[in-house]
Protein backbone atom coordinates (compact mmCIF):
# COMPACT_ATOMS: atom_id res chain seq x y z
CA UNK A 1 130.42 115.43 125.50
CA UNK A 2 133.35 114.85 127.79
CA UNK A 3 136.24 113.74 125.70
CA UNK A 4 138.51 115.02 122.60
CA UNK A 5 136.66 112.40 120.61
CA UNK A 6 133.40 112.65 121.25
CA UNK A 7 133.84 116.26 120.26
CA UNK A 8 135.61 115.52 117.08
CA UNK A 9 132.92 112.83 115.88
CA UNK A 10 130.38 116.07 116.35
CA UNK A 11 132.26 118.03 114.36
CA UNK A 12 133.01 115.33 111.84
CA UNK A 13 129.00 114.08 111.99
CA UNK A 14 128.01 117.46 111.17
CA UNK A 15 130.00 117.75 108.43
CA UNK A 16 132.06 120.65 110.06
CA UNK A 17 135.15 120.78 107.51
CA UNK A 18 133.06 121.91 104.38
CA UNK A 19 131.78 125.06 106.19
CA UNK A 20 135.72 125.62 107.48
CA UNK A 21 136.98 125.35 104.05
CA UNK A 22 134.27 127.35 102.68
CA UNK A 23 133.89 130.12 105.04
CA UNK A 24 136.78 130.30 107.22
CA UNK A 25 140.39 128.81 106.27
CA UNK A 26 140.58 131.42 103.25
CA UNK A 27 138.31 134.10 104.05
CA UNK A 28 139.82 137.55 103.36
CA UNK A 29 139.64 140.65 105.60
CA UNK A 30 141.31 143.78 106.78
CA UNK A 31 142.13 144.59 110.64
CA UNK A 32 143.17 148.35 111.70
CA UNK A 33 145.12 147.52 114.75
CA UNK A 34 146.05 151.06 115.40
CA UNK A 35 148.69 153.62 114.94
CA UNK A 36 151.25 151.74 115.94
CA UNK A 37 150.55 148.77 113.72
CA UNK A 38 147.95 150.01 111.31
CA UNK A 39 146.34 147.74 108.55
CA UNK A 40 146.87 144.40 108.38
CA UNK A 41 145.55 142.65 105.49
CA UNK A 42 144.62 138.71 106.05
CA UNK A 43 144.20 136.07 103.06
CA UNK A 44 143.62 132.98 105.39
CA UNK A 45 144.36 131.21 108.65
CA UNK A 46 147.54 131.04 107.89
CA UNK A 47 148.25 134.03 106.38
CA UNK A 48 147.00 135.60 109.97
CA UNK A 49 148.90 132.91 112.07
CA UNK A 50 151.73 134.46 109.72
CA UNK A 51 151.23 137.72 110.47
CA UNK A 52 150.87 137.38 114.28
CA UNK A 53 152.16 140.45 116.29
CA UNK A 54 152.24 140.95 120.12
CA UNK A 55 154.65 143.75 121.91
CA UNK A 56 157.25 142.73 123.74
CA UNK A 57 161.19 144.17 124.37
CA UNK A 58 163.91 141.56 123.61
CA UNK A 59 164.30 141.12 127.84
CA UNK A 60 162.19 138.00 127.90
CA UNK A 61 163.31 134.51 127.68
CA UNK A 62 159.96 133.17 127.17
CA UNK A 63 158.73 133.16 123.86
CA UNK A 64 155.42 131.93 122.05
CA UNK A 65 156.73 129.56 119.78
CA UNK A 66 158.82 128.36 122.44
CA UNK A 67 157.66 125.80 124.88
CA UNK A 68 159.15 125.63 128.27
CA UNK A 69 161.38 122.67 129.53
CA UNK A 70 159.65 119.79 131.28
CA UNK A 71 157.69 120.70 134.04
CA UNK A 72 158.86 117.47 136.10
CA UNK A 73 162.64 118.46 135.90
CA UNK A 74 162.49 121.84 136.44
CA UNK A 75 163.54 123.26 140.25
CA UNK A 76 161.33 124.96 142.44
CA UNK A 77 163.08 128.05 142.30
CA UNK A 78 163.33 128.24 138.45
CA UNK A 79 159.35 127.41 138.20
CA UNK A 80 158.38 130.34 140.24
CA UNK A 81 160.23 132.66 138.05
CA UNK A 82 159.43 131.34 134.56
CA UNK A 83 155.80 131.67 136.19
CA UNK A 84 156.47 135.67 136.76
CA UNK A 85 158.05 136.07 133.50
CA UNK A 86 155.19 134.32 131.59
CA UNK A 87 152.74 137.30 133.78
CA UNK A 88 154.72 139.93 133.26
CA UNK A 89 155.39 138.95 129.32
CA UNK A 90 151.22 139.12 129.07
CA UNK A 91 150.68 141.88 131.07
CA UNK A 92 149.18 140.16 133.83
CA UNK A 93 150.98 140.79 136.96
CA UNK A 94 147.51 142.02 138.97
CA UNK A 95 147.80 139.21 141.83
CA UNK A 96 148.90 136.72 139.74
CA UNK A 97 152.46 137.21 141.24
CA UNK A 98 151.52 137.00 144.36
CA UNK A 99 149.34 133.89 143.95
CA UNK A 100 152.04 131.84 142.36
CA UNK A 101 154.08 133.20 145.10
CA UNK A 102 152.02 131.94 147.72
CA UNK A 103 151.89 128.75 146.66
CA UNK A 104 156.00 128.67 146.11
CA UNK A 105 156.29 129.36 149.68
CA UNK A 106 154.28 126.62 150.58
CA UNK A 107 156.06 124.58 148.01
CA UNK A 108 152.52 124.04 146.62
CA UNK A 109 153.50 125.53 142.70
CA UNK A 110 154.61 122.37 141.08
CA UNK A 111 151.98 119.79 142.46
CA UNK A 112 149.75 122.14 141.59
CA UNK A 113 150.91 123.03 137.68
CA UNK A 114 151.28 119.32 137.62
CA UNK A 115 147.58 118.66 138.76
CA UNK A 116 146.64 120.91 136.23
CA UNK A 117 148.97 119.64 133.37
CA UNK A 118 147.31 115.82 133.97
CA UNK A 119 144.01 117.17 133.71
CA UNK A 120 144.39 120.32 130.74
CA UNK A 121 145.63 117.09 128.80
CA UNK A 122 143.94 114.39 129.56
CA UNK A 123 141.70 113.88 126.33
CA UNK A 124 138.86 111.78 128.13
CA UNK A 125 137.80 114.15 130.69
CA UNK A 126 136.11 117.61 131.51
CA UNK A 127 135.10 117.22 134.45
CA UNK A 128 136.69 119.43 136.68
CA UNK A 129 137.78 118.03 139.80
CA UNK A 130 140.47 119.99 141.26
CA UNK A 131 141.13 122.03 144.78
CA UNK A 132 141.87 125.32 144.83
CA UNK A 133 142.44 126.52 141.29
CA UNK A 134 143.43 129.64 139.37
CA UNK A 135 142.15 130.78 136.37
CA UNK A 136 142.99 133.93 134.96
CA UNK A 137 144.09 135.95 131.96
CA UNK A 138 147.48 135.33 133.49
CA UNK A 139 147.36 131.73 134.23
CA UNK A 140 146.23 130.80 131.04
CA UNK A 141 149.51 131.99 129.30
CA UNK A 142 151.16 129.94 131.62
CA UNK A 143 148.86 127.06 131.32
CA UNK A 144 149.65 127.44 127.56
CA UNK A 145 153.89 127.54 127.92
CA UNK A 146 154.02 124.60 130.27
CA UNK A 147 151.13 122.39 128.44
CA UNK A 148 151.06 120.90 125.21
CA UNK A 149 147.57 121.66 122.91
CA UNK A 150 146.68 124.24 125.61
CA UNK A 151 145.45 127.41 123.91
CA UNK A 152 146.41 130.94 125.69
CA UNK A 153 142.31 131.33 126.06
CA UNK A 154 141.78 135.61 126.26
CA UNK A 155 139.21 137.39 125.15
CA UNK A 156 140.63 137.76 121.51
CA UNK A 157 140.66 134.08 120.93
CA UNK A 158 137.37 132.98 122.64
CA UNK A 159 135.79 135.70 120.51
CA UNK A 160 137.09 134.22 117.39
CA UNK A 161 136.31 130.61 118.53
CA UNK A 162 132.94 132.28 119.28
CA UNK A 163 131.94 133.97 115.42
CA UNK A 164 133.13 130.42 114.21
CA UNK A 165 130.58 128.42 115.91
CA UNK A 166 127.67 131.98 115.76
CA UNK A 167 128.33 131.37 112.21
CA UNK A 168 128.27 127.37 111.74
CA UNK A 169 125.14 127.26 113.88
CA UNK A 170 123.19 130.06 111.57
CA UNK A 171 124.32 127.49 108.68
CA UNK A 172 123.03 124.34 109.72
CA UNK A 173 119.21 123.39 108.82
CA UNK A 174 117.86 121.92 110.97
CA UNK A 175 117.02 121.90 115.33
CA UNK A 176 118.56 118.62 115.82
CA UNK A 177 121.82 119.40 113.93
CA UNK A 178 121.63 122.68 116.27
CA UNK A 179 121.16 121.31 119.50
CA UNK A 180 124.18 118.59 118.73
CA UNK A 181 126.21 121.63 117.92
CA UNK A 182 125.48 122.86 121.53
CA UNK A 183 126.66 120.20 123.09
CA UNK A 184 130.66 121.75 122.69
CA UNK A 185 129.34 125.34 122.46
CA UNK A 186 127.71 124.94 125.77
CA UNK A 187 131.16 124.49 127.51
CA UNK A 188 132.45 127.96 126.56
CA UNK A 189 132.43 131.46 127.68
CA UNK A 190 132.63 135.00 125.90
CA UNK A 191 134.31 138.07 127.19
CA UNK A 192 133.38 141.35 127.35
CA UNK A 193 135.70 143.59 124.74
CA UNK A 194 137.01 146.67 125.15
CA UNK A 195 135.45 150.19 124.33
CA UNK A 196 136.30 150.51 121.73
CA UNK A 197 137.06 146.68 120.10
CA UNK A 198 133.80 144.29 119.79
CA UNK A 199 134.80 140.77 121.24
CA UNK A 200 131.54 139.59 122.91
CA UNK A 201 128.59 137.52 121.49
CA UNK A 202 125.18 138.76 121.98
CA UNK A 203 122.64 137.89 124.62
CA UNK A 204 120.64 136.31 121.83
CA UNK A 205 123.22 133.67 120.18
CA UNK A 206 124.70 133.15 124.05
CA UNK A 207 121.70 132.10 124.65
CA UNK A 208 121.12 130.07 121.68
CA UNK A 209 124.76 128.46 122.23
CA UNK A 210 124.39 127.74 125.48
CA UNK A 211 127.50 130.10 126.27
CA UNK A 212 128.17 132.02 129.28
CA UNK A 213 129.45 135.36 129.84
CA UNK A 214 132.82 134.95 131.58
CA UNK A 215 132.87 135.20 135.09
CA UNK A 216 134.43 134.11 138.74
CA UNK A 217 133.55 130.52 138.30
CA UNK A 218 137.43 129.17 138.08
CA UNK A 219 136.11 125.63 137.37
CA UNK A 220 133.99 126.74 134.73
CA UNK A 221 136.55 128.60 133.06
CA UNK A 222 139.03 125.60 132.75
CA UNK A 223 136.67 123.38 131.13
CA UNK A 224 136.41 126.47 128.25
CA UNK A 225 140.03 126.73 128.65
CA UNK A 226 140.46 122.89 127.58
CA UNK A 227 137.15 122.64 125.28
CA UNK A 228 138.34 125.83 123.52
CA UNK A 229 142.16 124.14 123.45
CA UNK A 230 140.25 121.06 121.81
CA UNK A 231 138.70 122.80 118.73
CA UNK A 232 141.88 124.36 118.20
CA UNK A 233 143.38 121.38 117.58
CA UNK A 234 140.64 119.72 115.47
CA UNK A 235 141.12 122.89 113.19
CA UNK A 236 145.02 122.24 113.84
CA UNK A 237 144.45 119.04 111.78
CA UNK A 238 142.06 120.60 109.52
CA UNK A 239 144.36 123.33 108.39
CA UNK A 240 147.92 121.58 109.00
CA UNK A 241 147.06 118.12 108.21
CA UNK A 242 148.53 116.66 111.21
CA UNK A 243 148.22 117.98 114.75
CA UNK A 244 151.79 118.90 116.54
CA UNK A 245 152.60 121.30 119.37
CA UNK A 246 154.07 124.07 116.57
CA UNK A 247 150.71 124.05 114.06
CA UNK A 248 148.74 124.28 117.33
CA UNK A 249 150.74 127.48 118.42
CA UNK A 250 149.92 129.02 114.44
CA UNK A 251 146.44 128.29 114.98
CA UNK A 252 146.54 129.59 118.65
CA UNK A 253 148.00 133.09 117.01
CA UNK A 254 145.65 133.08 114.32
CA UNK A 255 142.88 133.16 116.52
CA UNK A 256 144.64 136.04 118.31
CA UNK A 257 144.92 138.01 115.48
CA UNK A 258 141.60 137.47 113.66
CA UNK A 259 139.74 138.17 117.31
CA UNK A 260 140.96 141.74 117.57
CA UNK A 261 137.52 143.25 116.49
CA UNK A 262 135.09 141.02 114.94
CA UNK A 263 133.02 143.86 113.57
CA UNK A 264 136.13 144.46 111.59
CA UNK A 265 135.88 140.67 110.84
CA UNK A 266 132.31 140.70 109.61
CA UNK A 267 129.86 143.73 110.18
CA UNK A 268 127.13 141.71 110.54
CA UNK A 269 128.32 139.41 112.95
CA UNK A 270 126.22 138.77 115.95
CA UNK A 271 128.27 140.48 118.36
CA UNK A 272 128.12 143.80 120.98
């Protein structure tokens, strides 16, 4: 697999849709964020993309439903800072900052977003053949502001994106429908979660998925950056009907949401 469409003709072979509609798009649950935001009770995708909730004070000019102007047109100087706001607005700054500053001073930041914007959306490629990249928790927000269909991929979504496919491949019948399925699972990672919220796929169903554990490897990261950004917008169209840059963004939050604790999600899930 190595393009948008040959990942959505998977999907569509495998007869992906009846299991979303069945078992995911309208599947019930109940997520205890935690004092400060308690219970939240989900009815569907939407209903969570609905219910999305991230803290932030009212000092930030960035905002997730809000794209950022053109990456082409925008000066040096501005870029730099809209890239500081975006880590700071995630909680991200750990050397981020100073990476994007680096490459400001050596007027390097724009060629290099716009290296990355050609490639995060160009739908007939995954192989990953930049110099030099970042990937981070921090430059995937900003990956996400400045690209169109680019998911903000953290450890709440991937695990999300993650009991989807666990639970599509325990469905299917038979090895050959399996090993298809593999062949997008395969480009992803999982994350650890935190102590106390369960985020990360077992040994076992990594294994059988062909997914990695998240780690150093920057170029591997972007292609489950970009492969997770894909699916996304597959279940964009699924759940929207039509695929634009504002359904993406619900879907995007939705998997934020619904990733919190996936033990919350489903006790049995194959997770750790």
């Amino acid at each position: 697999m190595n393009s948008y469409n040959e990942m959505a003709q998977i999907l569509d072979r495998l007869g992906f849709s009846d299991f979303y509609f069945s078992q995911i798009s309208n599947v019930q649950s109940q997520v205890d964020f935690g004092k400060r935001k308690g219970k939240i009770d989900f009815t569907s995708i939407k209903s969570a993309a609905e219910q999305y909730t991230y803290e932030s004070s009212g000092k930030y000019s960035v905002n997730i439903d809000r794209q950022l102007g053109a990456l082409e047109t925008t000066p040096n100087n501005e870029l730099i800072l809209q890239c500081v706001e975006v880590f700071d607005w995630g909680g991200v700054q750990a050397s981020n900052i100073i990476d994007a500053i680096n490459l400001h001073r050596k007027n390097e930041l724009k060629p290099y977003l716009a290296e990355c914007k050609s490639w995060f959306e160009d739908d007939h490629n995954l192989v990953v053949d930049l110099n030099n990249i970042n990937w981070s928790s921090g430059w995937t927000k900003v990956f996400s502001f400045m690209f169109e269909l680019t998911t903000i991929y953290d450890s709440r979504v991937a695990a999300y994106i993650n009991y989807i496919f666990a639970s599509y491949f325990d469905s299917l019948e038979s090895v050959e429908q399996k090993s298809e399925l593999t062949l997008i699972t395969k480009h992803l990672v999982s994350f650890k979660g935190t102590g106390t919220r369960v985020r990360c796929l077992n040994s076992e169903l990594r294994r059988m998925l062909g997914i990695n554990m998240k780690s150093p490897d920057d170029k591997r990261n972007f292609k489950a950056n970009k492969v997770a950004s894909w699916f996304l917008r597959y279940l964009c169209k699924l759940e929207y009907g039509e695929v634009t840059q504002a359904n993406f963004r619900q879907v995007d939050k939705a998997m934020f949401m619904l990733g919190f604790d996936i033990k919350q999600i489903d006790c049995s899930a194959p997770f750790e």
